[in-house]
N, C-alpha and C. Protein backbone atom coordinates (compact mmCIF):
# COMPACT_ATOMS: atom_id res chain seq x y z
N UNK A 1 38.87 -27.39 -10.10
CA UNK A 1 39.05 -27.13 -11.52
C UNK A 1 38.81 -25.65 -11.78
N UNK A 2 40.18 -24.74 -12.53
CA UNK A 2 39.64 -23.84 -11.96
C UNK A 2 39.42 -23.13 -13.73
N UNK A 3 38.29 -22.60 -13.91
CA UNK A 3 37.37 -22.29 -15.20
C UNK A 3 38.04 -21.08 -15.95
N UNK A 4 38.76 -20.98 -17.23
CA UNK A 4 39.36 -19.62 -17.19
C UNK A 4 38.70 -18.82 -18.09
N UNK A 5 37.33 -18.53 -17.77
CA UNK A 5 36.54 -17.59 -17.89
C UNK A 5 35.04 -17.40 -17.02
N UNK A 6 34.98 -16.52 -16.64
CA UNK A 6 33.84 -16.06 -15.53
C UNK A 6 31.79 -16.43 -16.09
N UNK A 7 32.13 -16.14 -17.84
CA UNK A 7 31.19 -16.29 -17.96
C UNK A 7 30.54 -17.85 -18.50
N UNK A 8 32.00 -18.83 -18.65
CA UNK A 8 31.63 -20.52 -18.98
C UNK A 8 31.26 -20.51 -17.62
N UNK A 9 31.98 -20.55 -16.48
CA UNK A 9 32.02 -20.47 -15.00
C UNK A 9 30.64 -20.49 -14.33
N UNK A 10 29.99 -19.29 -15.08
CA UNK A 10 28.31 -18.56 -14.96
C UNK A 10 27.29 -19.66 -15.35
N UNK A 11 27.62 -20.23 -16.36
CA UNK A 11 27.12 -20.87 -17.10
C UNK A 11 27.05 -22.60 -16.74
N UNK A 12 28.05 -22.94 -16.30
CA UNK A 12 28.32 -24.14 -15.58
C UNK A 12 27.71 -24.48 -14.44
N UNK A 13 27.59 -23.29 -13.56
CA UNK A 13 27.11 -22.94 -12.14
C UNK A 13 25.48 -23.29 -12.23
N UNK A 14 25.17 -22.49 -13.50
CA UNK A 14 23.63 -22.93 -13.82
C UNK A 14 23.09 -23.94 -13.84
N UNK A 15 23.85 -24.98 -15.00
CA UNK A 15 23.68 -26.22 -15.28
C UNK A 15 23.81 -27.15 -14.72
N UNK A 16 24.68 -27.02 -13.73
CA UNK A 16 25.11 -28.11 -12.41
C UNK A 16 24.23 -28.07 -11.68
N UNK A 17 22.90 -26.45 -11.53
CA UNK A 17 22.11 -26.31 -10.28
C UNK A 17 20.79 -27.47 -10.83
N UNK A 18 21.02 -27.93 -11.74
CA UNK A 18 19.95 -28.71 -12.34
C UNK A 18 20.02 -30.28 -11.58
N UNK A 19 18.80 -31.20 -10.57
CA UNK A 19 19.10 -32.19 -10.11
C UNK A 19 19.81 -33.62 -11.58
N UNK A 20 21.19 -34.26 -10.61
CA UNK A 20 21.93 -35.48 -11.95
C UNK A 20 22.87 -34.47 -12.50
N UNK A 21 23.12 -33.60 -12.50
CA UNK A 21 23.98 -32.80 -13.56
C UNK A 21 25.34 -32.62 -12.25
N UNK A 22 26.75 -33.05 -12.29
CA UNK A 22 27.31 -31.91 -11.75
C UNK A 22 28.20 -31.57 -12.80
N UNK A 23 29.48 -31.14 -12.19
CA UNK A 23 30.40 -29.67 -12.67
C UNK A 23 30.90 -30.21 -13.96
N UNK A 24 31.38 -31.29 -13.45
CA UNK A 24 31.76 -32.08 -15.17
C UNK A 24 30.90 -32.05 -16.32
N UNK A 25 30.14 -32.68 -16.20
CA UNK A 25 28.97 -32.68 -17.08
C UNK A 25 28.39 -31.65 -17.43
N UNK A 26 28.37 -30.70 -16.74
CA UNK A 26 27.97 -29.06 -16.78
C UNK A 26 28.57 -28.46 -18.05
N UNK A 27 29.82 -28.91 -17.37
CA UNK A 27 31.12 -27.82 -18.05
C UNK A 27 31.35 -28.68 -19.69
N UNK A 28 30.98 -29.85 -19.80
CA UNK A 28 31.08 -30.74 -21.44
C UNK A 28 30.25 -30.11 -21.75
N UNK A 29 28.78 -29.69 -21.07
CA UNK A 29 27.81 -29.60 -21.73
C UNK A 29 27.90 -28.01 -22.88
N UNK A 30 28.75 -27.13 -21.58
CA UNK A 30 28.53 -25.57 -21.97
C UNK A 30 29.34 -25.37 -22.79
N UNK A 31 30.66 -26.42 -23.24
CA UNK A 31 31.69 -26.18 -24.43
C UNK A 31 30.89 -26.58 -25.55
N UNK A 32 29.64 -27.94 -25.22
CA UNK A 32 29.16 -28.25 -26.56
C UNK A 32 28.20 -27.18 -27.21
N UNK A 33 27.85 -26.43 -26.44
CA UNK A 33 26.41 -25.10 -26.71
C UNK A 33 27.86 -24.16 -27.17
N UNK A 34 28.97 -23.64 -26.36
CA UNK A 34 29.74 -22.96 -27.46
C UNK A 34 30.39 -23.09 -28.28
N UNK A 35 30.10 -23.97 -29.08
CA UNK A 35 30.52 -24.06 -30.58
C UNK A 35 29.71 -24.02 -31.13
N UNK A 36 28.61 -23.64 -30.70
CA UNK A 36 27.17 -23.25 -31.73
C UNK A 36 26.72 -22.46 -31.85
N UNK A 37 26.44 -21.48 -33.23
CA UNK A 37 25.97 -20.58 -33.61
C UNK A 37 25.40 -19.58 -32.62
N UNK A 38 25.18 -18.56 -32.70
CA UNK A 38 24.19 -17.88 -31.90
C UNK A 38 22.73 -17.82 -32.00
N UNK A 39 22.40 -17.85 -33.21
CA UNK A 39 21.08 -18.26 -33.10
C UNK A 39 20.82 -19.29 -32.73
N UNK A 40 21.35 -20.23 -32.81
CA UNK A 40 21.41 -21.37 -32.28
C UNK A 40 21.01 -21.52 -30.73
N UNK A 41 21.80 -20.88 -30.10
CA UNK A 41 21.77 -20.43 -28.48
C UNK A 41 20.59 -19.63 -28.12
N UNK A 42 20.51 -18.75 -29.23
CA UNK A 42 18.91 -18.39 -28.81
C UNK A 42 17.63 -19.26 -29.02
N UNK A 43 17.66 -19.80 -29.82
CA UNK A 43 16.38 -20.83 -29.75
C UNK A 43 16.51 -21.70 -28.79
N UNK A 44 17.88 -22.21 -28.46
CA UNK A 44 17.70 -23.11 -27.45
C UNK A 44 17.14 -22.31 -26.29
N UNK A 45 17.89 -20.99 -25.74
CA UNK A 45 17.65 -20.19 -24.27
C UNK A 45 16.04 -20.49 -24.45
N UNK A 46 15.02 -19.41 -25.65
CA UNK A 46 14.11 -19.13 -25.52
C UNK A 46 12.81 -20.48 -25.29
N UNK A 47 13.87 -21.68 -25.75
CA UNK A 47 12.76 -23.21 -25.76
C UNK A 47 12.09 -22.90 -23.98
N UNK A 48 13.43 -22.58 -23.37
CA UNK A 48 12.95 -22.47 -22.17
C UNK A 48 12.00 -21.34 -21.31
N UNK A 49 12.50 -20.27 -22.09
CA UNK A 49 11.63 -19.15 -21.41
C UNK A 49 10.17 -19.66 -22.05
N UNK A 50 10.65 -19.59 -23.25
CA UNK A 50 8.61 -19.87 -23.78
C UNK A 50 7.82 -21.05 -22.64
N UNK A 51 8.76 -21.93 -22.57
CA UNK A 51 8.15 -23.36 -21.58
C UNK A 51 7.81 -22.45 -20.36
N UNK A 52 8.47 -21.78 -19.47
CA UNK A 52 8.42 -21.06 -18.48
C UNK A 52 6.85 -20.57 -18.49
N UNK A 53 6.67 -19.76 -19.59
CA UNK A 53 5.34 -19.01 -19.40
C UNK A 53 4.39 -19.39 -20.66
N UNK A 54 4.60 -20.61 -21.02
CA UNK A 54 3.22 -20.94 -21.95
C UNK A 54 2.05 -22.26 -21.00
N UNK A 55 3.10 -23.07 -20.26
CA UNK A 55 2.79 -24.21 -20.14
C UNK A 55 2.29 -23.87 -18.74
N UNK A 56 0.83 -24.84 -18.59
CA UNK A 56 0.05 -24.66 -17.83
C UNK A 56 -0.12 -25.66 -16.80
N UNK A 57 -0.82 -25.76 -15.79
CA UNK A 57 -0.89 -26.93 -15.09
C UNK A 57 -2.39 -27.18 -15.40
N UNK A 58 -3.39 -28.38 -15.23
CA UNK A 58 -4.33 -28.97 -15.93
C UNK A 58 -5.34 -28.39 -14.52
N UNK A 59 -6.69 -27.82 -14.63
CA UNK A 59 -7.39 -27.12 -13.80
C UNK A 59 -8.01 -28.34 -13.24
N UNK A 60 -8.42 -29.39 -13.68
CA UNK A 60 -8.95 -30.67 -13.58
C UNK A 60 -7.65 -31.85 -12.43
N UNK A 61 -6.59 -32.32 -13.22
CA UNK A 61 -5.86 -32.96 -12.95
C UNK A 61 -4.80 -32.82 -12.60
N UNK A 62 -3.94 -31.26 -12.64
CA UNK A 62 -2.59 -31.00 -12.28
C UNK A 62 -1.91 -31.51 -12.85
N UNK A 63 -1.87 -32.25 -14.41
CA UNK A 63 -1.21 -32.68 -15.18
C UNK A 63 -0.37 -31.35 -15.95
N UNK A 64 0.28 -31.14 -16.42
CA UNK A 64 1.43 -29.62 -17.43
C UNK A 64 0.37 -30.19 -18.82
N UNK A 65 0.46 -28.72 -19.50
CA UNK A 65 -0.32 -29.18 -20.55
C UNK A 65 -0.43 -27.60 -20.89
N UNK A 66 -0.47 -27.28 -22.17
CA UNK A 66 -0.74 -26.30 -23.03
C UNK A 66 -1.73 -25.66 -23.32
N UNK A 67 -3.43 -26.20 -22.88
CA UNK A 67 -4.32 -26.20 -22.47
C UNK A 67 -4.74 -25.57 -20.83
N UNK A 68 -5.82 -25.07 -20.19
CA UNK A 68 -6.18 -25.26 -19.29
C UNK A 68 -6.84 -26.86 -18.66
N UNK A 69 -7.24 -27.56 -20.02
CA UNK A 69 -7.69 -28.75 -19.48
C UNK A 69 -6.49 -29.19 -20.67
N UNK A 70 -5.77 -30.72 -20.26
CA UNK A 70 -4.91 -31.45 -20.36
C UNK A 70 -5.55 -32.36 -21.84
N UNK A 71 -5.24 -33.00 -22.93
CA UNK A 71 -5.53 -33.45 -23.33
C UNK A 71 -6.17 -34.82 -23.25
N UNK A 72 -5.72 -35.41 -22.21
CA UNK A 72 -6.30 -36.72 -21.48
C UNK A 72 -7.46 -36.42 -20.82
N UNK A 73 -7.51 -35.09 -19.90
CA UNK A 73 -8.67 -34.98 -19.50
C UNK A 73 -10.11 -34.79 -20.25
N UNK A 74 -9.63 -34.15 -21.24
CA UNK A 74 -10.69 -33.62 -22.28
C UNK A 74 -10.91 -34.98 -23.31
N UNK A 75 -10.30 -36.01 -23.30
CA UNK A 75 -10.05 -37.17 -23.89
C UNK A 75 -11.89 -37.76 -24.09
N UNK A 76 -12.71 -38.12 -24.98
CA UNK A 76 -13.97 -38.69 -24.71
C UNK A 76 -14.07 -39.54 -24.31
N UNK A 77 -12.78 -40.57 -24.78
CA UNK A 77 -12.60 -41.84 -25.12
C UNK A 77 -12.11 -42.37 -23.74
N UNK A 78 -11.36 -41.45 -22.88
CA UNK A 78 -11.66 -42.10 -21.15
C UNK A 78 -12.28 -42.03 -20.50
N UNK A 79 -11.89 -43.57 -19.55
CA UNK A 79 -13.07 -43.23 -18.94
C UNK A 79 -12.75 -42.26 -17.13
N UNK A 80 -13.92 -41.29 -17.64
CA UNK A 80 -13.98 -40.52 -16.62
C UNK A 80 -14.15 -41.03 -15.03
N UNK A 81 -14.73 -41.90 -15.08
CA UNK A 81 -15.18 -42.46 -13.80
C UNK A 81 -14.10 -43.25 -13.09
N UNK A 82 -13.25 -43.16 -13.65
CA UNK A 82 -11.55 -43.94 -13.10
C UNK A 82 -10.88 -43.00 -12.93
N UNK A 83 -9.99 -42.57 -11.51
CA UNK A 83 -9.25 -41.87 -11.43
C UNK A 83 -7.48 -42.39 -10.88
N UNK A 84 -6.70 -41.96 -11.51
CA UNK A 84 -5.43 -42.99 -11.00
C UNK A 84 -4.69 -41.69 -10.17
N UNK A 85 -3.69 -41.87 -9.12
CA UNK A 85 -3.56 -41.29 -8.66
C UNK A 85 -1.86 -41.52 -8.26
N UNK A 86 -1.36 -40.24 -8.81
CA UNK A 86 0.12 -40.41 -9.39
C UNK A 86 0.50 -39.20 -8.52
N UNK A 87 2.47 -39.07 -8.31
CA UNK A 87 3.10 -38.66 -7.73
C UNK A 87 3.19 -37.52 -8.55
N UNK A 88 3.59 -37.21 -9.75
CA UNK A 88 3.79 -36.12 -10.65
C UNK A 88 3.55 -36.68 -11.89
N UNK A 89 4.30 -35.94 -12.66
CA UNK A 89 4.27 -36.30 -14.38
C UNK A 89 5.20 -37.17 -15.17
N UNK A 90 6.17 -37.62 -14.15
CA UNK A 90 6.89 -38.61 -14.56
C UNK A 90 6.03 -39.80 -14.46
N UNK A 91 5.27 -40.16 -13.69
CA UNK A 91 4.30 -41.28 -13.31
C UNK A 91 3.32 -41.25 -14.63
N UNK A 92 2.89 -39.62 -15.14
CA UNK A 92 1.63 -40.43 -15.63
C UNK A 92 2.34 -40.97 -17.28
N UNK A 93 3.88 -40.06 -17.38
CA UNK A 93 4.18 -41.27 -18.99
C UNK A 93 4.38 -41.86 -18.67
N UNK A 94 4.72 -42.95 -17.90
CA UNK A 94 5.48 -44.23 -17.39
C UNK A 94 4.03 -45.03 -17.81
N UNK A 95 2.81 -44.74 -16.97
CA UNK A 95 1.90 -45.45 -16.91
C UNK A 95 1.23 -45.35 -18.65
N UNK A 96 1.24 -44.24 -19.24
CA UNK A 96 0.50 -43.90 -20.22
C UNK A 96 1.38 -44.69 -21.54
N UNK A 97 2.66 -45.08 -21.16
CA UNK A 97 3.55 -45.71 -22.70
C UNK A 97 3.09 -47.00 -22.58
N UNK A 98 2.54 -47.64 -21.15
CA UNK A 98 2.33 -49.13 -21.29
C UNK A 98 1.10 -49.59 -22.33
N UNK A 99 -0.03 -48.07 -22.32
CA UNK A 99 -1.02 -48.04 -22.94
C UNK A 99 -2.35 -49.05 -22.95
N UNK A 100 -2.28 -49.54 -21.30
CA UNK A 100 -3.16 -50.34 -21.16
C UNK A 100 -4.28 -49.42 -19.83
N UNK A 101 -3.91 -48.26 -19.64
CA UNK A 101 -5.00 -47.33 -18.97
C UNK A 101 -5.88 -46.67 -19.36
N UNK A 102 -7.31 -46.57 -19.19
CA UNK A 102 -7.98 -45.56 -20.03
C UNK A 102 -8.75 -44.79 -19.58
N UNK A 103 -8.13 -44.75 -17.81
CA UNK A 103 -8.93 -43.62 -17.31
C UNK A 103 -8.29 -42.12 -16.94
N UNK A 104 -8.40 -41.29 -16.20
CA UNK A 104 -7.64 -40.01 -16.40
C UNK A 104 -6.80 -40.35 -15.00
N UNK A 105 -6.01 -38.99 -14.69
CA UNK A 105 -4.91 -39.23 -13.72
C UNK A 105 -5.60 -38.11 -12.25
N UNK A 106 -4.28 -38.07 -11.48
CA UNK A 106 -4.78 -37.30 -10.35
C UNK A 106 -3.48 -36.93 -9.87
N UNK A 107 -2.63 -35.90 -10.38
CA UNK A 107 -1.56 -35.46 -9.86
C UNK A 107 -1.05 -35.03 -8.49
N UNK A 108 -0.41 -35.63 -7.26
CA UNK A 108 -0.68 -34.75 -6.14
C UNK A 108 0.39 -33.92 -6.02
N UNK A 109 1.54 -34.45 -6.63
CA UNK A 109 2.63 -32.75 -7.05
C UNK A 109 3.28 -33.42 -5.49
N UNK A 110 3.77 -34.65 -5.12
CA UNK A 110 4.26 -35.07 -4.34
C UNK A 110 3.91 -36.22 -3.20
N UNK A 111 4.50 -36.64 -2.06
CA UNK A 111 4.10 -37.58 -1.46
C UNK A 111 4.52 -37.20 -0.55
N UNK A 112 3.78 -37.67 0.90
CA UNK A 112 3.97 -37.28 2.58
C UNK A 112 5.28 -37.48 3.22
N UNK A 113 6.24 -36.48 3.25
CA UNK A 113 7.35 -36.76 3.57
C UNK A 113 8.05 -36.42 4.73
N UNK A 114 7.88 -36.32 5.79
CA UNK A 114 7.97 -35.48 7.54
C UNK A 114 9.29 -35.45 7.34
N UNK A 115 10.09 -36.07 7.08
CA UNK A 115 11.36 -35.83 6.60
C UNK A 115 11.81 -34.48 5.80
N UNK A 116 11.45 -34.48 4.76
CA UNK A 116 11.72 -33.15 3.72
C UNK A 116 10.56 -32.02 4.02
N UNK A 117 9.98 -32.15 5.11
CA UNK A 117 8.66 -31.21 5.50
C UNK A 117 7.27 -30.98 4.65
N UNK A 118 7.34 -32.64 4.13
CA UNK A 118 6.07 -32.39 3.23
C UNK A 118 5.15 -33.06 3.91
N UNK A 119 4.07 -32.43 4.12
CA UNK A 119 2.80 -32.85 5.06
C UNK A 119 1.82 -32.42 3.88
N UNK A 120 0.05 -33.31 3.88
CA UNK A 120 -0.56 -33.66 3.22
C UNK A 120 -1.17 -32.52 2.69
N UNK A 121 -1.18 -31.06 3.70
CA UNK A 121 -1.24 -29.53 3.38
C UNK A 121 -0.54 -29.20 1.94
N UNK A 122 0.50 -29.93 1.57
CA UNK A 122 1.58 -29.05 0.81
C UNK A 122 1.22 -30.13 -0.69
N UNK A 123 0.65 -31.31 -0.32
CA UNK A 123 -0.23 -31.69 -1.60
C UNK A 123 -1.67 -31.19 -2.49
N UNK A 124 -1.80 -31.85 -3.62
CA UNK A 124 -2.75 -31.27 -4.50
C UNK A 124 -4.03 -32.46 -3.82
N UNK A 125 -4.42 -32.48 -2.54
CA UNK A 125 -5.35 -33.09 -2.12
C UNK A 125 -6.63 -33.23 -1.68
N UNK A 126 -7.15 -31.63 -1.96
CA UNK A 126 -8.83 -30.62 -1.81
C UNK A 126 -9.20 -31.25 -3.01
N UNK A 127 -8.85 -30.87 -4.46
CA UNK A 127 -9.32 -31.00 -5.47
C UNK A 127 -9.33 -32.51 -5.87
N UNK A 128 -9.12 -33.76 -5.34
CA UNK A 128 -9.22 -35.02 -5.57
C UNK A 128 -10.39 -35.55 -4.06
N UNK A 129 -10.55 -34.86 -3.07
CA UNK A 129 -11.82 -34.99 -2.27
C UNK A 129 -13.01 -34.80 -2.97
N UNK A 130 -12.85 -33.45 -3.85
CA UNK A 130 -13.94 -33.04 -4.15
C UNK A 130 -14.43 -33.77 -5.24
N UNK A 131 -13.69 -34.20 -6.38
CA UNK A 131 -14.30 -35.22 -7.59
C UNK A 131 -15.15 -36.22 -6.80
N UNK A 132 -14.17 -37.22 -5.62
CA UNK A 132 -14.82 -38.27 -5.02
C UNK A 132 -16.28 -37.74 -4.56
N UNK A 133 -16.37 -36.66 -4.27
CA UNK A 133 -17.80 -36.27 -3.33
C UNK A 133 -18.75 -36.05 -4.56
N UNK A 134 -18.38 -35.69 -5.96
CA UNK A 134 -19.42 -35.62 -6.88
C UNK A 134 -20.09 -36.50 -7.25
N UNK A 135 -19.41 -37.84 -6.85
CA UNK A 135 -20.75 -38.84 -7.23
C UNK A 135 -20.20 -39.49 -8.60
N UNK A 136 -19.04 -39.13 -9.63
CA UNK A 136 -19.14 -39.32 -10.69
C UNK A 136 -18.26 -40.19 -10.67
N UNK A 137 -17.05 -40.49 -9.68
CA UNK A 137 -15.77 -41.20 -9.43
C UNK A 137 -16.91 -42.88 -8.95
N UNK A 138 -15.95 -43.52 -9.78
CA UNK A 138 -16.29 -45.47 -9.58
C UNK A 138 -14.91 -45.86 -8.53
N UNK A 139 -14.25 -45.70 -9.78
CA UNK A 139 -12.41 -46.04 -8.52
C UNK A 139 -11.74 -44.87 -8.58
N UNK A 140 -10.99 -45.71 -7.34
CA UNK A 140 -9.72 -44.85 -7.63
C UNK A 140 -8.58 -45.38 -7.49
N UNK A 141 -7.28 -45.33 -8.16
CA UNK A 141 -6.31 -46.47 -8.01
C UNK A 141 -5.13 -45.84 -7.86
N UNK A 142 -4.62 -46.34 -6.58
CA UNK A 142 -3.25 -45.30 -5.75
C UNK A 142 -2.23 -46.60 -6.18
N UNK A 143 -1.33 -44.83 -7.46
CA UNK A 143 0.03 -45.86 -8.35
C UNK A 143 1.28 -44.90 -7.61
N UNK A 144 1.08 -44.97 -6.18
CA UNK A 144 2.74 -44.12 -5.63
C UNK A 144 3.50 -45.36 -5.85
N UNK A 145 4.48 -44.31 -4.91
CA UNK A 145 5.83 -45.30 -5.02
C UNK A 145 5.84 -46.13 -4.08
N UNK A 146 6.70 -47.59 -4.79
CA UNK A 146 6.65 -48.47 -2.98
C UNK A 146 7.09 -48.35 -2.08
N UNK A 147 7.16 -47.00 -1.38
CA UNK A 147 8.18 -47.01 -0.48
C UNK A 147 7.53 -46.60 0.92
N UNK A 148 8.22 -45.80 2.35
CA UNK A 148 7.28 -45.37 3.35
C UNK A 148 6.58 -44.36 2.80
N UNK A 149 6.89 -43.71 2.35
CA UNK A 149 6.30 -42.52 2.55
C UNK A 149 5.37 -42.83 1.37
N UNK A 150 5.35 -43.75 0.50
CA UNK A 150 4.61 -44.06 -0.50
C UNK A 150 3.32 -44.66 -0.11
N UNK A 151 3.80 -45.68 0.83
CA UNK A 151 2.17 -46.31 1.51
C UNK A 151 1.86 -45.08 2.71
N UNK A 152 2.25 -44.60 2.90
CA UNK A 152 1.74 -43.51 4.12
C UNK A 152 0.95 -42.36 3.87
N UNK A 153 1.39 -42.00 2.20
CA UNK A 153 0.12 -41.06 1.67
C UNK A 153 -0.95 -41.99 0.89
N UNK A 154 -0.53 -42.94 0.52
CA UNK A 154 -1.73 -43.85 0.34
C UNK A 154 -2.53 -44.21 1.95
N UNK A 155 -2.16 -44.49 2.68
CA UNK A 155 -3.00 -44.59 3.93
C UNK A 155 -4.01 -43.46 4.68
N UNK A 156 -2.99 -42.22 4.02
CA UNK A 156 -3.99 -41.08 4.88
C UNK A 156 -4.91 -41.06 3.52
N UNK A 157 -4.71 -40.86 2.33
CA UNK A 157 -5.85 -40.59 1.03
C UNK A 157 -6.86 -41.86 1.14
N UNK A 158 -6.67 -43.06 1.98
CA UNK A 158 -8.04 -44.06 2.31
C UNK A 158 -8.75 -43.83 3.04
N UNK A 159 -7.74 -43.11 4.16
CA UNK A 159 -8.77 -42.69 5.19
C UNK A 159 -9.79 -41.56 4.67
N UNK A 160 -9.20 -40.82 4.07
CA UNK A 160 -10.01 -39.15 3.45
C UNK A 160 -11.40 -39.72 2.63
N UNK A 161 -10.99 -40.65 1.93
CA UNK A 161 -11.85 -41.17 1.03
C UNK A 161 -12.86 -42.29 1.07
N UNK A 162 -12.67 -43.39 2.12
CA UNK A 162 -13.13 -44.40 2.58
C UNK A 162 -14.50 -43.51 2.73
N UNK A 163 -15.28 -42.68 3.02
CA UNK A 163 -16.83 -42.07 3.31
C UNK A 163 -17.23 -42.45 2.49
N UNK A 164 -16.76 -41.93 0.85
CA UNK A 164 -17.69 -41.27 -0.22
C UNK A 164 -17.66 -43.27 -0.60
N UNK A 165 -17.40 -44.41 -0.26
CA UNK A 165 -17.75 -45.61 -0.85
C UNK A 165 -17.27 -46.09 -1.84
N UNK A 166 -16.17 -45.47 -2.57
CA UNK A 166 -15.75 -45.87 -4.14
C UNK A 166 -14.89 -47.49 -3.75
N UNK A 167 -14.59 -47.76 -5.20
CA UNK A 167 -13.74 -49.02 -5.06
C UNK A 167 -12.08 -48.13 -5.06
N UNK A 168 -11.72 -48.66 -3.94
CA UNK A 168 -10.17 -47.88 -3.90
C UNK A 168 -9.10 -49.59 -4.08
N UNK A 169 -8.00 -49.19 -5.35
CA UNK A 169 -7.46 -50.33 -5.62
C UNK A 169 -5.50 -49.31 -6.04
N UNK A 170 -5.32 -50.61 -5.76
CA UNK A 170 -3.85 -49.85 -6.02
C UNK A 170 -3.16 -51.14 -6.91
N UNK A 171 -2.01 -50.45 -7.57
CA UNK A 171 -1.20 -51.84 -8.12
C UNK A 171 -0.76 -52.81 -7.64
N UNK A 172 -0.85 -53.63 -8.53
CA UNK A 172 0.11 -54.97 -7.70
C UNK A 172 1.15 -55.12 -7.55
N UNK A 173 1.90 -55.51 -6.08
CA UNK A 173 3.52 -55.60 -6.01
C UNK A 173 3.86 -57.19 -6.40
N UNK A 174 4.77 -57.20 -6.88
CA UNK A 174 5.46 -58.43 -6.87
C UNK A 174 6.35 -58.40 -7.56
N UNK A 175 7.11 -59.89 -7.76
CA UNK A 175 8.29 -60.30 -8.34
C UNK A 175 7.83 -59.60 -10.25
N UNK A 176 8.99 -59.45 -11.05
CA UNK A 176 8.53 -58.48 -12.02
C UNK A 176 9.06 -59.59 -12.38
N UNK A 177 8.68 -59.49 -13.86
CA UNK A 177 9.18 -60.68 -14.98
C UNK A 177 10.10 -60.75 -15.35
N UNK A 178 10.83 -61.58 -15.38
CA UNK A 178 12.28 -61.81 -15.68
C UNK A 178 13.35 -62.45 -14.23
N UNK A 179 12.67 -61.74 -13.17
CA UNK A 179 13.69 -61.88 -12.04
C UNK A 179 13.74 -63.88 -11.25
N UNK A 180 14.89 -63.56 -10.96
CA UNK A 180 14.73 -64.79 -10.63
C UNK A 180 14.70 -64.66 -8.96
N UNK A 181 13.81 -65.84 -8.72
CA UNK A 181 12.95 -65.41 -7.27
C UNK A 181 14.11 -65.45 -6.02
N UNK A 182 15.43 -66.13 -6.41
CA UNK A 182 16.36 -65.87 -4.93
C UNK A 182 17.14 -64.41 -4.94
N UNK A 183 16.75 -63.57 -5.80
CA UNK A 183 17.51 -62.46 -6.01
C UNK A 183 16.18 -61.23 -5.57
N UNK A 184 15.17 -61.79 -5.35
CA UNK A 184 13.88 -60.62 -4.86
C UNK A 184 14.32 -60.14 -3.70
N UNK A 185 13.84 -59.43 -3.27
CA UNK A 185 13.69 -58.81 -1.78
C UNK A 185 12.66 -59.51 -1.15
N UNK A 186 13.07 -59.52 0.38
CA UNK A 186 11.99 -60.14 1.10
C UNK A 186 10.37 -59.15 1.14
N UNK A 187 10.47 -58.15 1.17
CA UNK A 187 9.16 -57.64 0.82
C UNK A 187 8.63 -57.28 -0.23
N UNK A 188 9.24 -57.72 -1.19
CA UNK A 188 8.89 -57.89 -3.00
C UNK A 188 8.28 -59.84 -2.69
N UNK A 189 9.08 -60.50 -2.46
CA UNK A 189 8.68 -61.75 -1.90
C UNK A 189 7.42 -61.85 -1.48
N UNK A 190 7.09 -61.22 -0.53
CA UNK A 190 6.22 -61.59 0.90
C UNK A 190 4.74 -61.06 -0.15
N UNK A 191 5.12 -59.79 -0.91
CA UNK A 191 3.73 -59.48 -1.07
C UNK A 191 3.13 -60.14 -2.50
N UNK A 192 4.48 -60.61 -3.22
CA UNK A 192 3.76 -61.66 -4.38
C UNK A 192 3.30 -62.52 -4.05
N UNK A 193 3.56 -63.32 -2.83
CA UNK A 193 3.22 -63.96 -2.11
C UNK A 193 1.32 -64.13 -2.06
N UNK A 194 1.32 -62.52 -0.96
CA UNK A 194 0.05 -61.96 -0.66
C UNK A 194 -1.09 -61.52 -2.08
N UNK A 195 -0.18 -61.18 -3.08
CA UNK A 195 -0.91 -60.68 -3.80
C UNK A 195 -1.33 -62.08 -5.09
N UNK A 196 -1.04 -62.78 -5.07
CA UNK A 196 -0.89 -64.28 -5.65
C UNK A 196 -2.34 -64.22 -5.99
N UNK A 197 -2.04 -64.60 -7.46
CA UNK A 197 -3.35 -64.60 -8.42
C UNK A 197 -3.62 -65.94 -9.03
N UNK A 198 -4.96 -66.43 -9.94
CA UNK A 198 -4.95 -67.92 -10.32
C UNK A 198 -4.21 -67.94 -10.99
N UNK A 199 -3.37 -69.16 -11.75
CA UNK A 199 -2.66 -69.81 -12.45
C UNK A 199 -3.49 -69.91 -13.97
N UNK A 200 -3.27 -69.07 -14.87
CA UNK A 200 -4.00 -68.98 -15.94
C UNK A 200 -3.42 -69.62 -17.38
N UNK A 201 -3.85 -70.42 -17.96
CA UNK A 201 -2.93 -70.49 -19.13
C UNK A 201 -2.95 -70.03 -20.38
């Protein structure tokens, strides 16, 4: 498709470099921003530069936040002594809209991937040793993803942690509500199975 101007072209190139976006969608996107005002275009550009250099990462939790400490962390009303322990920041709204958590998070800014060259070095994983060693941590509850590399940084963070004695708990897998059980996966199966709770009414 060939663009007949250098600087939509410029502009497309950008937007496509964004992960989910390609050229199509790029290129709808950059006709819909030019039909809009110029100031217009500048508040939008600058939403981003300001985000660029206002927004902080949480000194505590590695949560983004506007603050040096995150508003959850500084929260009174959680409890501190629970720590959950999430992949990034998509994890902690997911967990935080259900609104049944009330302890703080533990960002590791990724998961063990020998594949994409992420080894446990290239995680946020000094500063979640060290809470456990203060004495102040009760649990801790590993919410990765279900996948290998998901139980595999959960396996090395038990081993790291298994010393300091806490209760280490992770979520429960199973069949999700709604599904009907010949359409599960056999290891969605196997571990509702395993993870099988009383019958409550």
């Amino acid at each position: 498709m060939k663009i007949p101007s250098k600087h939509i072209e410029n502009a497309v190139d950008q937007l496509s470099s964004l992960p989910g976006i390609g050229k199509r969608t790029a290129l709808r996107l950059v006709l819909q921003l030019l039909n809009r005002t110029e100031e217009d275009i500048q508040t939008f550009a600058d939403s981003f530069v300001h985000m660029k250099k206002k927004v902080k990462k949480c000194e505590s939790c590695g949560n983004v936040s506007d603050e040096i400490i995150c508003e959850i962390c500084k929260n009174p009303n959680r409890d501190q002594s629970m720590i959950c322990i999430v992949e990034d920041i998509r994890d902690v709204l997911a967990l935080e809209s259900t609104g049944y958590y009330k302890g703080i998070y533990h960002i590791l800014g990724g998961i063990i991937s020998p594949m994409d060259g992420i080894g446990p070095s290239d995680l946020n994983i000094p500063s979640l040793l060290e809470k456990a060693q203060n004495g102040e941590i009760k649990e801790i509850i590993f919410a990765l993803s279900a996948t290998m590399e998901g139980d595999t940084t959960n396996f090395y963070l038990f081993k790291k942690l298994q010393p300091f004695e806490l209760a280490i708990t992770c979520l429960s897998r199973g069949v999700a509500v709604g599904t009907e059980l010949q359409y599960a996966d056999e290891l969605t199966l196997g571990r509702s199975l395993m993870n099988r709770q009383p019958f409550v009414m």
